[in-house]
Each structure stands twice: as structure tokens, then as C-alpha cells.
PDB file of N, CA and C in Angstrom:
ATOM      1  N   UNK A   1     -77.422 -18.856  21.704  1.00  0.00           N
ATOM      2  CA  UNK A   1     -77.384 -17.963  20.556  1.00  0.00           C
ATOM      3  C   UNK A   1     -77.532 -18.785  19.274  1.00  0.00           C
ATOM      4  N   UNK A   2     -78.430 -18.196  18.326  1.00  0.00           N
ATOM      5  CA  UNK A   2     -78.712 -18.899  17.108  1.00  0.00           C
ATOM      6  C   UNK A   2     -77.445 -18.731  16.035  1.00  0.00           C
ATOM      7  N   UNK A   3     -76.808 -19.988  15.449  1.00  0.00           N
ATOM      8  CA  UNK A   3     -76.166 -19.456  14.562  1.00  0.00           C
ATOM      9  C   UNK A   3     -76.786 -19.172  13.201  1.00  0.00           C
ATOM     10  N   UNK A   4     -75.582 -18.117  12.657  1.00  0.00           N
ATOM     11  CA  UNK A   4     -76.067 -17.249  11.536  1.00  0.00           C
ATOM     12  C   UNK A   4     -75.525 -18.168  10.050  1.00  0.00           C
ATOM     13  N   UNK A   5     -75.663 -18.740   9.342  1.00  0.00           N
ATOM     14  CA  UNK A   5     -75.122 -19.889   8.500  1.00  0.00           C
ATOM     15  C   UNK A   5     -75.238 -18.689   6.858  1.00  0.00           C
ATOM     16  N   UNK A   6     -73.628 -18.383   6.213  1.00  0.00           N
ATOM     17  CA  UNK A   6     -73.699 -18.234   5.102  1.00  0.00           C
ATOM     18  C   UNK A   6     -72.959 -18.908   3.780  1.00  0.00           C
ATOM     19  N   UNK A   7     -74.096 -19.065   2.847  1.00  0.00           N
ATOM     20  CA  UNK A   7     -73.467 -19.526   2.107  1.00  0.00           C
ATOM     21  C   UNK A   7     -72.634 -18.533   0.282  1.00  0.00           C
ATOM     22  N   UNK A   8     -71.510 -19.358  -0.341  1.00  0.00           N
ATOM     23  CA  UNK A   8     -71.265 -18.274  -1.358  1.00  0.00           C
ATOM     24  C   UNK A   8     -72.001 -19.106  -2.439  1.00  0.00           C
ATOM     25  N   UNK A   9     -72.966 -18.326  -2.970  1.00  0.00           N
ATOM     26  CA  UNK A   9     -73.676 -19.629  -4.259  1.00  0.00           C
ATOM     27  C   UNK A   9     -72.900 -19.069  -5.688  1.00  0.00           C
ATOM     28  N   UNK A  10     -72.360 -20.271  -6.072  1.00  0.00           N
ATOM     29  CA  UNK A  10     -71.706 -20.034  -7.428  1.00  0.00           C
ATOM     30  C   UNK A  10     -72.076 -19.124  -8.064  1.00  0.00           C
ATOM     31  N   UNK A  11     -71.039 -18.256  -8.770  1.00  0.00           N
ATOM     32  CA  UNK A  11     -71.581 -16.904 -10.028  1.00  0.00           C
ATOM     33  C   UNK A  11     -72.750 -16.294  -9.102  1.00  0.00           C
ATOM     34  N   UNK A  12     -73.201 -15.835  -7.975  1.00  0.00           N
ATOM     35  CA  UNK A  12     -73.802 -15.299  -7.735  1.00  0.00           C
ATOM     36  C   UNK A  12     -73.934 -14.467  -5.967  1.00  0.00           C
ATOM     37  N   UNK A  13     -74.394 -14.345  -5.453  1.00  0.00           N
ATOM     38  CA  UNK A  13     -74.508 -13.755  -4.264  1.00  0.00           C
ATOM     39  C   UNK A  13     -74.535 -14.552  -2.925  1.00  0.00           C
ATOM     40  N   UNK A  14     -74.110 -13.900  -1.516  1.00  0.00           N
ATOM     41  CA  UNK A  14     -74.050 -14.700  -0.583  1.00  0.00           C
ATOM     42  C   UNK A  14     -75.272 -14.605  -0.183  1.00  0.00           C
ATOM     43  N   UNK A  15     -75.734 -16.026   0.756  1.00  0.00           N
ATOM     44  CA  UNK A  15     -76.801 -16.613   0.665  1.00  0.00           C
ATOM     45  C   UNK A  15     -76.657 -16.558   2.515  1.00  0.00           C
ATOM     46  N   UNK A  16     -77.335 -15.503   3.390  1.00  0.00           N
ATOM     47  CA  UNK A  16     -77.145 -15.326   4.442  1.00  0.00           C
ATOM     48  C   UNK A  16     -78.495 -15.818   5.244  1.00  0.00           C
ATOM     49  N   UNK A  17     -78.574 -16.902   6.202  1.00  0.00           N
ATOM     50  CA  UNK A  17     -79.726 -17.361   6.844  1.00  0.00           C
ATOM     51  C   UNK A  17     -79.550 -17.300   8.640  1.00  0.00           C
ATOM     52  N   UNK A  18     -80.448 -16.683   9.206  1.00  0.00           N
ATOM     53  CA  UNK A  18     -80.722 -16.700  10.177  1.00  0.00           C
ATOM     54  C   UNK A  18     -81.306 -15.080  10.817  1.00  0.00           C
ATOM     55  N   UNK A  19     -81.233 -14.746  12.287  1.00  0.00           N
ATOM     56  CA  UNK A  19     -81.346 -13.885  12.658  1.00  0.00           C
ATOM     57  C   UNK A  19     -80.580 -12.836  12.607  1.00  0.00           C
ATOM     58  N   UNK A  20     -80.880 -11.956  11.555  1.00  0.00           N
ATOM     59  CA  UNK A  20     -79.302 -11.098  11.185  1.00  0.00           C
ATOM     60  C   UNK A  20     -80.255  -9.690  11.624  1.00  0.00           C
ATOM     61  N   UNK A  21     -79.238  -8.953  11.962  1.00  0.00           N
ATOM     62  CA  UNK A  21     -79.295  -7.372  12.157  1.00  0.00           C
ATOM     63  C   UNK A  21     -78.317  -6.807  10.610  1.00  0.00           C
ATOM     64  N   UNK A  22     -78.720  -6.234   9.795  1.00  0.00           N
ATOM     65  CA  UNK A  22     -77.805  -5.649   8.676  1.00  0.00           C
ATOM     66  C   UNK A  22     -77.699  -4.321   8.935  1.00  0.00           C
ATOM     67  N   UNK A  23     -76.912  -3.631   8.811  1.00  0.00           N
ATOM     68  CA  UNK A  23     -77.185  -1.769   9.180  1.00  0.00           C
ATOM     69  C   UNK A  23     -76.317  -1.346   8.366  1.00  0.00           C
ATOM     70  N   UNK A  24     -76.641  -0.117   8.105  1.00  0.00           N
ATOM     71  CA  UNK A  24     -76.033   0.798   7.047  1.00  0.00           C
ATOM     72  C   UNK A  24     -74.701   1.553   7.714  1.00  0.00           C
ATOM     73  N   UNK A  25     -73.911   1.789   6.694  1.00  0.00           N
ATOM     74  CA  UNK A  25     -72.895   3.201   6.738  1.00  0.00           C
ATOM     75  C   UNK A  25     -73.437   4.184   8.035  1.00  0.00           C
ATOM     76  N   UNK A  26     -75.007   4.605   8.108  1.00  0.00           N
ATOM     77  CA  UNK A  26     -75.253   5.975   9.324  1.00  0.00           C
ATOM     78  C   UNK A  26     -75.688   5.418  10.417  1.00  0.00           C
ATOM     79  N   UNK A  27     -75.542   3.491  10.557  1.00  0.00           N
ATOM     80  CA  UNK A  27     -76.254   3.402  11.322  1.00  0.00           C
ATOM     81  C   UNK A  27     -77.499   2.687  11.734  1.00  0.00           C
ATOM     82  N   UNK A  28     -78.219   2.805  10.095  1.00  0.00           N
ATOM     83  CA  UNK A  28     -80.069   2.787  10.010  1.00  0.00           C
ATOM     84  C   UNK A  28     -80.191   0.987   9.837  1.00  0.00           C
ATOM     85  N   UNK A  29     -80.775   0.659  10.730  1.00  0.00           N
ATOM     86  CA  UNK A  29     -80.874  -0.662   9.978  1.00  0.00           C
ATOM     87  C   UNK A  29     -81.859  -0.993   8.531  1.00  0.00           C
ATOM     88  N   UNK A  30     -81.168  -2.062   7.675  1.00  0.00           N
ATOM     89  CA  UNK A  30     -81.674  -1.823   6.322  1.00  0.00           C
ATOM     90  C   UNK A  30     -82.231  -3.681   6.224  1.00  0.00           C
ATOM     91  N   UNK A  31     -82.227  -4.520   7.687  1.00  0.00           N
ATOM     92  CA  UNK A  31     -83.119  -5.649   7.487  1.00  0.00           C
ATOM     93  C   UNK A  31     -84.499  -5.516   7.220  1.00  0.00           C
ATOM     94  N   UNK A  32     -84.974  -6.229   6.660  1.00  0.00           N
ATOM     95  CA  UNK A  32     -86.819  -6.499   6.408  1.00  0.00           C
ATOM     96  C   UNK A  32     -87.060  -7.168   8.055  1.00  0.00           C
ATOM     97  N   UNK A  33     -87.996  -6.900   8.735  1.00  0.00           N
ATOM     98  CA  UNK A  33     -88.773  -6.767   9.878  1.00  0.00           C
ATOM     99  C   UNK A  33     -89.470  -8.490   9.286  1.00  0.00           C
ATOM    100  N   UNK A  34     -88.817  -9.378  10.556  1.00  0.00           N
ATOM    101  CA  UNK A  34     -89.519 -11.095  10.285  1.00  0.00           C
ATOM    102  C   UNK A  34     -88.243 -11.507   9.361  1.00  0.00           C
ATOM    103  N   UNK A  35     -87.105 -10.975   8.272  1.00  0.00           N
ATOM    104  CA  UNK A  35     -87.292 -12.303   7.372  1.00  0.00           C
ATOM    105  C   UNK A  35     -85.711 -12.510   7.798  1.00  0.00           C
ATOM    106  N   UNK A  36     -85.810 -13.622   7.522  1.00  0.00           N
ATOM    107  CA  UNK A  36     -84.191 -14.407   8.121  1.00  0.00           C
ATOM    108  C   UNK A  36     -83.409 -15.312   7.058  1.00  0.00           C
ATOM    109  N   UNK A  37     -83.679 -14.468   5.462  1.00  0.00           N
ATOM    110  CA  UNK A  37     -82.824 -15.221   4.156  1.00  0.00           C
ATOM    111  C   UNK A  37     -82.285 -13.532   3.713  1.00  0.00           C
ATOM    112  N   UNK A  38     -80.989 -13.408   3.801  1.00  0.00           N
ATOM    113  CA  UNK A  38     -80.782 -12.324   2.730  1.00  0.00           C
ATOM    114  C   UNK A  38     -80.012 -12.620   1.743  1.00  0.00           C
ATOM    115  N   UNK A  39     -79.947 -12.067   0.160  1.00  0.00           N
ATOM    116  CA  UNK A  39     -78.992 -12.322  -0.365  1.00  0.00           C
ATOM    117  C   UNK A  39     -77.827 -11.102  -0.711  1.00  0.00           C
ATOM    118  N   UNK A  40     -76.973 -10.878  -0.614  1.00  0.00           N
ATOM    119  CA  UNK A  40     -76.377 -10.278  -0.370  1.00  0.00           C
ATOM    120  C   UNK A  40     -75.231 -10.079  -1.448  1.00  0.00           C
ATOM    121  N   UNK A  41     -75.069  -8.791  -1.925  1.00  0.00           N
ATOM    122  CA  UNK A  41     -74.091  -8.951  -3.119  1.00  0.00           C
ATOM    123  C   UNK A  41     -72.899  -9.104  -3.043  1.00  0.00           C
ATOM    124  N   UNK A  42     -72.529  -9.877  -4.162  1.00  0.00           N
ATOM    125  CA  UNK A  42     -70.454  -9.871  -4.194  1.00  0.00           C
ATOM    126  C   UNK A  42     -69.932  -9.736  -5.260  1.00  0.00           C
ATOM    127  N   UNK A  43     -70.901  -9.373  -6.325  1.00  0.00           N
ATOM    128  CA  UNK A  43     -70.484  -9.077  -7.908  1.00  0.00           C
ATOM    129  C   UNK A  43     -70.401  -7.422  -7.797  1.00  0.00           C
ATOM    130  N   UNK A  44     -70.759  -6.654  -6.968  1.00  0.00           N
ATOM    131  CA  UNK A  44     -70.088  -5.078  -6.884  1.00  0.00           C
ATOM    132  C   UNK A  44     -71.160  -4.626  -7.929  1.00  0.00           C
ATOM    133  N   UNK A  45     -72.060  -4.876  -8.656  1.00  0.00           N
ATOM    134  CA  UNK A  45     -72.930  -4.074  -9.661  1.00  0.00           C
ATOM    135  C   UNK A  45     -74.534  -3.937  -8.912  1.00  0.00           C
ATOM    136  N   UNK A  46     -75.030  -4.196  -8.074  1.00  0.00           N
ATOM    137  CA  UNK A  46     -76.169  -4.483  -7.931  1.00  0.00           C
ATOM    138  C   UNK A  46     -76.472  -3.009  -7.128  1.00  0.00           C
ATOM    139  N   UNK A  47     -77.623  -2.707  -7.872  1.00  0.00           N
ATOM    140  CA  UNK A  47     -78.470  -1.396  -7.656  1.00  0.00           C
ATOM    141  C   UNK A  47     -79.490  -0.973  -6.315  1.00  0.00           C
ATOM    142  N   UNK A  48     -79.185  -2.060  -5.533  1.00  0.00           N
ATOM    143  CA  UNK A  48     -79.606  -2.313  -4.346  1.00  0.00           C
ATOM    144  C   UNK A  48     -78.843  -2.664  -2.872  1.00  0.00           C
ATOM    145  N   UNK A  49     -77.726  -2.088  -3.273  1.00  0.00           N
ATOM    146  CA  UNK A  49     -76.503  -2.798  -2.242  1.00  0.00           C
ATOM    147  C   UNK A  49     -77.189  -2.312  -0.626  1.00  0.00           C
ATOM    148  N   UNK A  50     -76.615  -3.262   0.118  1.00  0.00           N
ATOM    149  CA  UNK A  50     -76.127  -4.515   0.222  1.00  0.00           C
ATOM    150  C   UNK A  50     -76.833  -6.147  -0.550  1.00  0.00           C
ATOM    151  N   UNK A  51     -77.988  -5.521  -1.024  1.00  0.00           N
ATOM    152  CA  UNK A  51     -78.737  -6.259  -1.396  1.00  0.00           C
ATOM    153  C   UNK A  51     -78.474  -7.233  -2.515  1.00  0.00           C
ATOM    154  N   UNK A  52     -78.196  -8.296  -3.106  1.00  0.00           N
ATOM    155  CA  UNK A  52     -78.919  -8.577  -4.461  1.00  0.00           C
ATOM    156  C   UNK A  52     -79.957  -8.418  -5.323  1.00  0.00           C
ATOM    157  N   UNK A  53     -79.966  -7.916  -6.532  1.00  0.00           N
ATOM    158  CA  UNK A  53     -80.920  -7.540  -7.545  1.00  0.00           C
ATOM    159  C   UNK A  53     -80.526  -8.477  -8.678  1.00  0.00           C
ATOM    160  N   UNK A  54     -79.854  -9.515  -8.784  1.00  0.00           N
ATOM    161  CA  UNK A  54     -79.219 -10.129 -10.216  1.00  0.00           C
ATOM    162  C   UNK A  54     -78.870  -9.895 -10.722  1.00  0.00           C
ATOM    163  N   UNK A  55     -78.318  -8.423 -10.777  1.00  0.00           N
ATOM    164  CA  UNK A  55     -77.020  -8.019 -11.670  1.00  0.00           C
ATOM    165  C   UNK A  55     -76.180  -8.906 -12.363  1.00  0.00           C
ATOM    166  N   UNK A  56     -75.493  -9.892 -10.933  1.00  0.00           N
ATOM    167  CA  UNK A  56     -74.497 -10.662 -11.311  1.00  0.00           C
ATOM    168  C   UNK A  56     -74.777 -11.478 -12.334  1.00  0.00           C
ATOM    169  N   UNK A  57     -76.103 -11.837 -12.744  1.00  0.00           N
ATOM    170  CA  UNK A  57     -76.927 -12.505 -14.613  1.00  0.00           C
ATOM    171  C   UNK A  57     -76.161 -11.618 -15.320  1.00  0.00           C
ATOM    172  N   UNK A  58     -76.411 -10.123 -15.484  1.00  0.00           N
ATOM    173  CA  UNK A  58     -76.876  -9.685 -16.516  1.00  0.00           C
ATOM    174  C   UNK A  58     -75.509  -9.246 -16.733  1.00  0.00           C
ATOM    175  N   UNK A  59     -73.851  -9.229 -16.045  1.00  0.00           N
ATOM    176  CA  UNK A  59     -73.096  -9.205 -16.163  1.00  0.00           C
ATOM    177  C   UNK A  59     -72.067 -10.331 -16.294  1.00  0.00           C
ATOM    178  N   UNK A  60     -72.746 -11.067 -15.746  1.00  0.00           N
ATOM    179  CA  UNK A  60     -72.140 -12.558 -16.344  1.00  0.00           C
ATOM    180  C   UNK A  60     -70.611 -12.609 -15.207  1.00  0.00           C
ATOM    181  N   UNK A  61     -70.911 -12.666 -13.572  1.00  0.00           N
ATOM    182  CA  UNK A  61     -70.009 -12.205 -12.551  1.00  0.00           C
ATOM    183  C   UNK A  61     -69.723 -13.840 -12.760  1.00  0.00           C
ATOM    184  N   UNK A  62     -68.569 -14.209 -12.581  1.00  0.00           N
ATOM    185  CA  UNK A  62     -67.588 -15.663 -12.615  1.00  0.00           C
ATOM    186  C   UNK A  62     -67.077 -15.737 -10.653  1.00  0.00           C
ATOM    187  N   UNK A  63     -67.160 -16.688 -10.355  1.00  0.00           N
ATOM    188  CA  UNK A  63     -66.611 -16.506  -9.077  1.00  0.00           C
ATOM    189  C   UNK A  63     -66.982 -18.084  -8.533  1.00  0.00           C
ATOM    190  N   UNK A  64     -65.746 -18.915  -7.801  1.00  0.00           N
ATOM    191  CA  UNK A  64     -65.731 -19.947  -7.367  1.00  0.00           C
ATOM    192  C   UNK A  64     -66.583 -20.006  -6.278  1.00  0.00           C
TER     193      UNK A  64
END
């Protein structure tokens, strides 16, 4: 089994690499078909959740 390696990148979003399955609240899976980098939000503003969109810029999210 491949491991799944994430990282937390300063002031900004987790940095998820490998073969991931992501799925929604009903179920639906919401991965891109091939790609094995997601970034993933942790600043709670991003207009694309689970996704990153850079919110965490334009709010200026602080986080070790």
C-alpha cells in the first residue's frame, strides 16, 4: 500500500500527496481523476471546500 504523506504549510493549507480517494458529505467523490497533490483547506473561508482557493491570503489565516 502506497503511503499517503501530508503536509501543514505555514499560514496556509494542507498539502496532501499521494493516492487519495476524497468524498463528500452524500458520498460523491470530489477527487480530480489522475491527480495525486491536493490542497486542502484549514483557514475555514475558502469557497471551494474541501478545496483550497487562497482565501487564507486574502484573510491573512496565522497558523503554526
Amino acid at each position: 500500500m502506497e503511503k499517503i504523506r501530508m503536509d501543514c504549510m505555514k499560514n496556509g493549507p494542507y498539502k496532501v500527496v499521494g493516492d487519495l480517494l476524497i468524498v463528500d458529505a452524500n458520498g460523491k467523490s470530489v477527487s480530480a481523476q489522475g491527480a495525486t497533490t491536493y490542497h486542502l483547506c484549514r483557514c475555514g473561508g475558502s469557497g471551494k471546500k474541501p478545496f483550497c482557493d487562497g482565501t487564507h491570503a486574502k484573510i491573512k489565516f496565522v497558523s503554526e
